[in-house]
N, C-alpha and C. Protein backbone atom coordinates (compact mmCIF):
# COMPACT_ATOMS: atom_id res chain seq x y z
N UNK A 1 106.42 123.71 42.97
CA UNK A 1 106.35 124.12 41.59
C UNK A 1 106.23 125.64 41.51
N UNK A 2 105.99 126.49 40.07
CA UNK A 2 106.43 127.08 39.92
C UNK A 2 105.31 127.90 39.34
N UNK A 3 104.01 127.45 39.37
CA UNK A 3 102.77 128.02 39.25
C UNK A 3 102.41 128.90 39.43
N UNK A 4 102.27 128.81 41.06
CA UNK A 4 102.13 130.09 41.75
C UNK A 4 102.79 131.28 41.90
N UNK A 5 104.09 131.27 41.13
CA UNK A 5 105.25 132.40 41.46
C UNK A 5 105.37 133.76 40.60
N UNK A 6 104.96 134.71 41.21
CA UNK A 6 104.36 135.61 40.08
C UNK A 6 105.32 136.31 38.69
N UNK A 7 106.45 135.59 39.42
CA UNK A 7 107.51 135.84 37.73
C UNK A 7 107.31 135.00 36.92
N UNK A 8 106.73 133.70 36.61
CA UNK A 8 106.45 132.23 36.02
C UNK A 8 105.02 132.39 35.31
N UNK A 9 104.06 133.47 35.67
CA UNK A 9 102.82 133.15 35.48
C UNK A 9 102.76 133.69 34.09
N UNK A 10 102.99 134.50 33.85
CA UNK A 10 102.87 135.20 32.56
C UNK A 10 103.80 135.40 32.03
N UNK A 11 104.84 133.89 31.88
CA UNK A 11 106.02 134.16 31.06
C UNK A 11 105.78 133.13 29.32
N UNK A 12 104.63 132.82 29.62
CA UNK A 12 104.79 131.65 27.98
C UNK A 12 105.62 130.38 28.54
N UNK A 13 106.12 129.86 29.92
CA UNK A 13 107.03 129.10 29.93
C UNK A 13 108.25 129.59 29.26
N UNK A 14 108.50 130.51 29.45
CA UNK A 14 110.04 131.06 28.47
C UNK A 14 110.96 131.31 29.72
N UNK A 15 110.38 131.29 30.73
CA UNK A 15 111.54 131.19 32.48
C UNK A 15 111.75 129.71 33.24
N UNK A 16 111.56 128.75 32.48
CA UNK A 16 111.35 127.58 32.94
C UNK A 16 111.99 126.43 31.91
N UNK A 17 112.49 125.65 32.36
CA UNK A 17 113.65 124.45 32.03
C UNK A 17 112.63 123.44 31.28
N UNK A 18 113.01 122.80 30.42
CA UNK A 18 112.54 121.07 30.75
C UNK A 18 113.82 120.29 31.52
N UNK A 19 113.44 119.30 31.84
CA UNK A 19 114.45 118.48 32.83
C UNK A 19 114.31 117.26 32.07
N UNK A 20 115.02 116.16 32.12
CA UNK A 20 114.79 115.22 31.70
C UNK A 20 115.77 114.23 32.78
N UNK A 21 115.20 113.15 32.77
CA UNK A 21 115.75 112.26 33.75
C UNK A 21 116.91 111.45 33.20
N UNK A 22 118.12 111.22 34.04
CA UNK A 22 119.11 110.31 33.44
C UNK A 22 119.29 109.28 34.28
N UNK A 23 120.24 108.57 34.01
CA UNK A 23 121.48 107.43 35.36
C UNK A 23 122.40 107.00 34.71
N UNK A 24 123.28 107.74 35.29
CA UNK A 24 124.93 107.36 34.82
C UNK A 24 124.92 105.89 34.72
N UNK A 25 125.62 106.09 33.62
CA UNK A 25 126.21 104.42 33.02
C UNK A 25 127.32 103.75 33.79
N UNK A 26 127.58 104.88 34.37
CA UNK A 26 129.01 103.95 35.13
C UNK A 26 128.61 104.18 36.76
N UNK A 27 128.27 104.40 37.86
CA UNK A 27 127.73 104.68 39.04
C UNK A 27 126.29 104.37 39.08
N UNK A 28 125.52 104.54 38.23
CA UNK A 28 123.83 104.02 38.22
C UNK A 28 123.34 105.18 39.32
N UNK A 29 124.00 106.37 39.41
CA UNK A 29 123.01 107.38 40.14
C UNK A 29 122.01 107.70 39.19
N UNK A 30 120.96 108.40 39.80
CA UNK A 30 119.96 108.92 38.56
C UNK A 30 120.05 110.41 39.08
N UNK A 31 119.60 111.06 38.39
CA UNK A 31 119.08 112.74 38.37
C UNK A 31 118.43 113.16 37.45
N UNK A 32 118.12 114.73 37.36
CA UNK A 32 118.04 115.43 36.51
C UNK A 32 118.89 116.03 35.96
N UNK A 33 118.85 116.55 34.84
CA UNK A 33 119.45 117.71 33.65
C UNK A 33 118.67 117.96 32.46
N UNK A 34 119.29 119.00 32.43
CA UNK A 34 118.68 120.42 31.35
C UNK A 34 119.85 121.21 30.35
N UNK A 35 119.70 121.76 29.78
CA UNK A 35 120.63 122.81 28.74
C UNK A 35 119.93 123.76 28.49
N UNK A 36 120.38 125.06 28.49
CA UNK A 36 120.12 126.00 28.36
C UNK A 36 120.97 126.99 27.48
N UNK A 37 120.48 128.28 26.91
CA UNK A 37 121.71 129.12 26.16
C UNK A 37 121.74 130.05 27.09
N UNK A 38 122.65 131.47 26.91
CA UNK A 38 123.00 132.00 27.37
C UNK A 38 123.80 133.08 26.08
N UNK A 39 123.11 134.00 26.05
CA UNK A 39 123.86 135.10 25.62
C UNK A 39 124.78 136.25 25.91
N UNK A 40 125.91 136.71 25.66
CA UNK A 40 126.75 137.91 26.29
C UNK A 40 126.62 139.16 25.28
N UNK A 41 126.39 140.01 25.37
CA UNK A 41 126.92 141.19 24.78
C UNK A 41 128.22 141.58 25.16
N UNK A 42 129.00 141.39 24.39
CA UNK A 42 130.91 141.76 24.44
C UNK A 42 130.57 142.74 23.81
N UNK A 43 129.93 143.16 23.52
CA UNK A 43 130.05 144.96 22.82
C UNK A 43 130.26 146.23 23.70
N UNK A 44 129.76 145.98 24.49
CA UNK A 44 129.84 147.27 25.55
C UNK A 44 131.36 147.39 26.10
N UNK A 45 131.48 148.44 26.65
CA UNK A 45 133.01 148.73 27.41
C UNK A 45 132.94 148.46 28.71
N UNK A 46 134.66 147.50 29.30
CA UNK A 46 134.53 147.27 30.65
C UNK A 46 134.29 148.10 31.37
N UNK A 47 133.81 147.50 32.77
CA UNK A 47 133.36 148.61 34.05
C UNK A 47 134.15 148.02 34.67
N UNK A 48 134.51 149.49 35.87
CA UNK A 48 135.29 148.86 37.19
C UNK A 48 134.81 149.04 38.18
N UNK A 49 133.19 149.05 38.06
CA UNK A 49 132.13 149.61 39.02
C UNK A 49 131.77 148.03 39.33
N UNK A 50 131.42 147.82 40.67
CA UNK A 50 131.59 146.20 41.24
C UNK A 50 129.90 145.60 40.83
N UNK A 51 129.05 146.88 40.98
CA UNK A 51 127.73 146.79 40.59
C UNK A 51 127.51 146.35 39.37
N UNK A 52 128.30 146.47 38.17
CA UNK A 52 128.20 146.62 37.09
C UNK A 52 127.80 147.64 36.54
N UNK A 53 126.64 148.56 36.38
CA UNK A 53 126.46 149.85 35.63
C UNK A 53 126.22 149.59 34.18
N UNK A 54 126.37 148.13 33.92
CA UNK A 54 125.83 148.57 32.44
C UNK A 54 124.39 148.19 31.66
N UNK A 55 124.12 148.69 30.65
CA UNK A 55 122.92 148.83 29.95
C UNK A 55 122.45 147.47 29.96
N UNK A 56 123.46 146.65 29.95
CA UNK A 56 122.40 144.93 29.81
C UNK A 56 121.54 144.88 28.76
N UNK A 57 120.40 143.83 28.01
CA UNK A 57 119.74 143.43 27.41
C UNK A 57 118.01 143.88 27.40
N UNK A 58 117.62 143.14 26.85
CA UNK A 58 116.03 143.72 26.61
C UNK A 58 115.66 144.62 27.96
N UNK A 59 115.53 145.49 27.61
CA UNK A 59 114.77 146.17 28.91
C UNK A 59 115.91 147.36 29.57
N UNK A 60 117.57 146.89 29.80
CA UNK A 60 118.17 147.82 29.86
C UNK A 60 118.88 146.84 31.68
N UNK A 61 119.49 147.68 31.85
CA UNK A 61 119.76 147.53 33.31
C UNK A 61 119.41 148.32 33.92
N UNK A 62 119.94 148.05 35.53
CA UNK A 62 119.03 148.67 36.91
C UNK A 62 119.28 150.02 36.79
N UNK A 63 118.61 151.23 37.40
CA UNK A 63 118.96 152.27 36.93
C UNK A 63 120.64 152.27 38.11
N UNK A 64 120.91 153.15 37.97
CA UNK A 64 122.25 153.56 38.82
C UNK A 64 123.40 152.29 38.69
N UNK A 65 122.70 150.84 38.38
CA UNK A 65 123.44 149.60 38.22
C UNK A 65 123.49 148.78 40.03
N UNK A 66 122.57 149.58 41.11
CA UNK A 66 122.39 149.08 42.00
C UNK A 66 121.09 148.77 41.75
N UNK A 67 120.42 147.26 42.87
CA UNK A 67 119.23 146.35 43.22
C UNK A 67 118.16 147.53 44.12
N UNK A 68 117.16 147.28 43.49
CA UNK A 68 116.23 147.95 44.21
C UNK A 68 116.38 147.20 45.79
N UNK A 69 115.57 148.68 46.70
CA UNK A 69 115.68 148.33 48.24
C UNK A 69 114.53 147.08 48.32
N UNK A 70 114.98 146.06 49.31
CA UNK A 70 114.19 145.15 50.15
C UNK A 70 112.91 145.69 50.82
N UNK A 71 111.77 145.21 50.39
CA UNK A 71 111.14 145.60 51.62
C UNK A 71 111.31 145.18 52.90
């Protein structure tokens, strides 16, 4: 689970799914599934930078549009 994970702890549950259980009607497998949204900003102008480079959403994007180093 997802308790302990220090991006999860102080999110309100706003980083986390509900799941709900199914089983196909026609095969009788069971699983899980979820739905989720997903927003795009089409406003901005394409990049041909592979990193991406762009501003992104709340908060902004990475600076330079590269991942901080690994420790």
């Amino acid at each position: 689970m997802n308790e302990g994970d220090g991006i999860f702890q102080n999110s309100d549950d706003l980083l986390t799914l509900t799941l709900v259980e199914y089983e196909d009607e026609d095969s009788g497998e069971t699983g899980y599934e979820t739905t989720f949204d997903v927003g795009l900003d089409l406003s901005a102008e394409p990049t041909t930078d592979p990193m991406g480079g762009g501003g992104g959403g709340r908060g902004g994007g990475r600076p330079n549009g590269t991942p901080p180093p690994r420790p």
